[in-house]
C-alpha atoms as a PDB file:
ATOM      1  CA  UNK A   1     101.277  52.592  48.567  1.00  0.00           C
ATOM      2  CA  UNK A   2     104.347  50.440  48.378  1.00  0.00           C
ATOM      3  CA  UNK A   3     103.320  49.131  51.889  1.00  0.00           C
ATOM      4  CA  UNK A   4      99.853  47.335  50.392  1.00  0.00           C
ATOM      5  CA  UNK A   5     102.090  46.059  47.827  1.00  0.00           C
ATOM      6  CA  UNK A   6     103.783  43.848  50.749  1.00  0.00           C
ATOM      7  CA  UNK A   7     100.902  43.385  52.136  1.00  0.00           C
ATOM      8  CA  UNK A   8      99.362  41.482  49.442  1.00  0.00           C
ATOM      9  CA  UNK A   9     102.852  39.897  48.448  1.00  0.00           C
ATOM     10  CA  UNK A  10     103.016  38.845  52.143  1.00  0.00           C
ATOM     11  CA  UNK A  11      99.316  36.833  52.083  1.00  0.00           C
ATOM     12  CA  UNK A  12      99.885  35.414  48.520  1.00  0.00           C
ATOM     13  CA  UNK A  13     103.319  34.074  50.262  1.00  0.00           C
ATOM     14  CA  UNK A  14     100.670  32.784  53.548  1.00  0.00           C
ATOM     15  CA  UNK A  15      98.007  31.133  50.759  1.00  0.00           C
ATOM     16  CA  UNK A  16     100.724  29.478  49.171  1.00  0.00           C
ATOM     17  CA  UNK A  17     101.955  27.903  52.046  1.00  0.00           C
ATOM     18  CA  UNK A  18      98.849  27.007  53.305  1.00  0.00           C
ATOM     19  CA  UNK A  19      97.991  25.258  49.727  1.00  0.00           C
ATOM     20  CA  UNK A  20     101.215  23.210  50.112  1.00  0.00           C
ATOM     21  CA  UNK A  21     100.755  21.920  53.994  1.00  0.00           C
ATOM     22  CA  UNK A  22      97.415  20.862  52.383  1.00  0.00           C
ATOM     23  CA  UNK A  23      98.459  19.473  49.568  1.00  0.00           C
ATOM     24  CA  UNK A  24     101.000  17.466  51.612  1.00  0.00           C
ATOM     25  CA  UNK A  25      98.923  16.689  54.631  1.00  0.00           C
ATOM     26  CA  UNK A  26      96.101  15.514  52.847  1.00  0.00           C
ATOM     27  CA  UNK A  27      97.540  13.299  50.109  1.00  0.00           C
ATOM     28  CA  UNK A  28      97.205  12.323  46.436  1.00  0.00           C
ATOM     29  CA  UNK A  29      93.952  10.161  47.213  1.00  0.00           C
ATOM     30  CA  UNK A  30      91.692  12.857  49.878  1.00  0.00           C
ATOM     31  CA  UNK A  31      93.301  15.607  47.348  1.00  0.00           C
ATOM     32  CA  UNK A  32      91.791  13.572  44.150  1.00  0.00           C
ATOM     33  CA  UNK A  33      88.430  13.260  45.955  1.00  0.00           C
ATOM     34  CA  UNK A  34      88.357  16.382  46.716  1.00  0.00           C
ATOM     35  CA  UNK A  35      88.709  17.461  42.956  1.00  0.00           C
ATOM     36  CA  UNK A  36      85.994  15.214  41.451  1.00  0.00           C
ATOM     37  CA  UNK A  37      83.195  16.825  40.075  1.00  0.00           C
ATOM     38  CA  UNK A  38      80.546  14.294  41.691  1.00  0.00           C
ATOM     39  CA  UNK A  39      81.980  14.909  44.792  1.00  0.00           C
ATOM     40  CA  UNK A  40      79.335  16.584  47.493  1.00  0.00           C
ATOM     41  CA  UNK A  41      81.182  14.973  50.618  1.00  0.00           C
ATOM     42  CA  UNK A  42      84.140  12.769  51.840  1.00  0.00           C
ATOM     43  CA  UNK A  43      83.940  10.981  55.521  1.00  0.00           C
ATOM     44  CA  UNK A  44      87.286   9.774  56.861  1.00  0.00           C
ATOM     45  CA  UNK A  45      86.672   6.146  58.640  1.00  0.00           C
ATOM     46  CA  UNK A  46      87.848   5.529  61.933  1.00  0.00           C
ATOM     47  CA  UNK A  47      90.467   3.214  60.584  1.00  0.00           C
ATOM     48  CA  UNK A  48      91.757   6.064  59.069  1.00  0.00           C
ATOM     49  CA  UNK A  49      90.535   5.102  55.434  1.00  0.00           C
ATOM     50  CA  UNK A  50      88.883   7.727  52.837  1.00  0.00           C
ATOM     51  CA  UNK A  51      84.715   6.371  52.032  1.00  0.00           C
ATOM     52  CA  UNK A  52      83.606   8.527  48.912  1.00  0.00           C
ATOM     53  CA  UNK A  53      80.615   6.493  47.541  1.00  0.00           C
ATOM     54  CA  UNK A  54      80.891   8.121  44.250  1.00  0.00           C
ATOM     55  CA  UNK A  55      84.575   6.778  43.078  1.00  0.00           C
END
């Protein structure tokens, strides 16, 4: 039993970690996007340059 117990502590630790490279990688304005209720898609631009027609 004690050996699930790390096993879940160990991917709560990996989800955690994941949320933070994401949260970091994809920045305030993809991460704010992201969160909006209207939002059905985002399309990164070749010049590197979030296009959500909703906002």
């Amino acid at each position: 039993m004690p050996k699930l117990h790390h096993q879940n502590k160990s991917i709560s630790s990996v989800k955690a970690r994941a949320t933070i490279k994401l949260e970091r990688d994809l920045g305030p304005e993809i991460l704010a996007a992201l969160a909006g209720l209207k939002t059905i898609e985002s399309m990164l631009n070749s010049d590197g340059k979030v296009d959500n027609p909703l906002n």
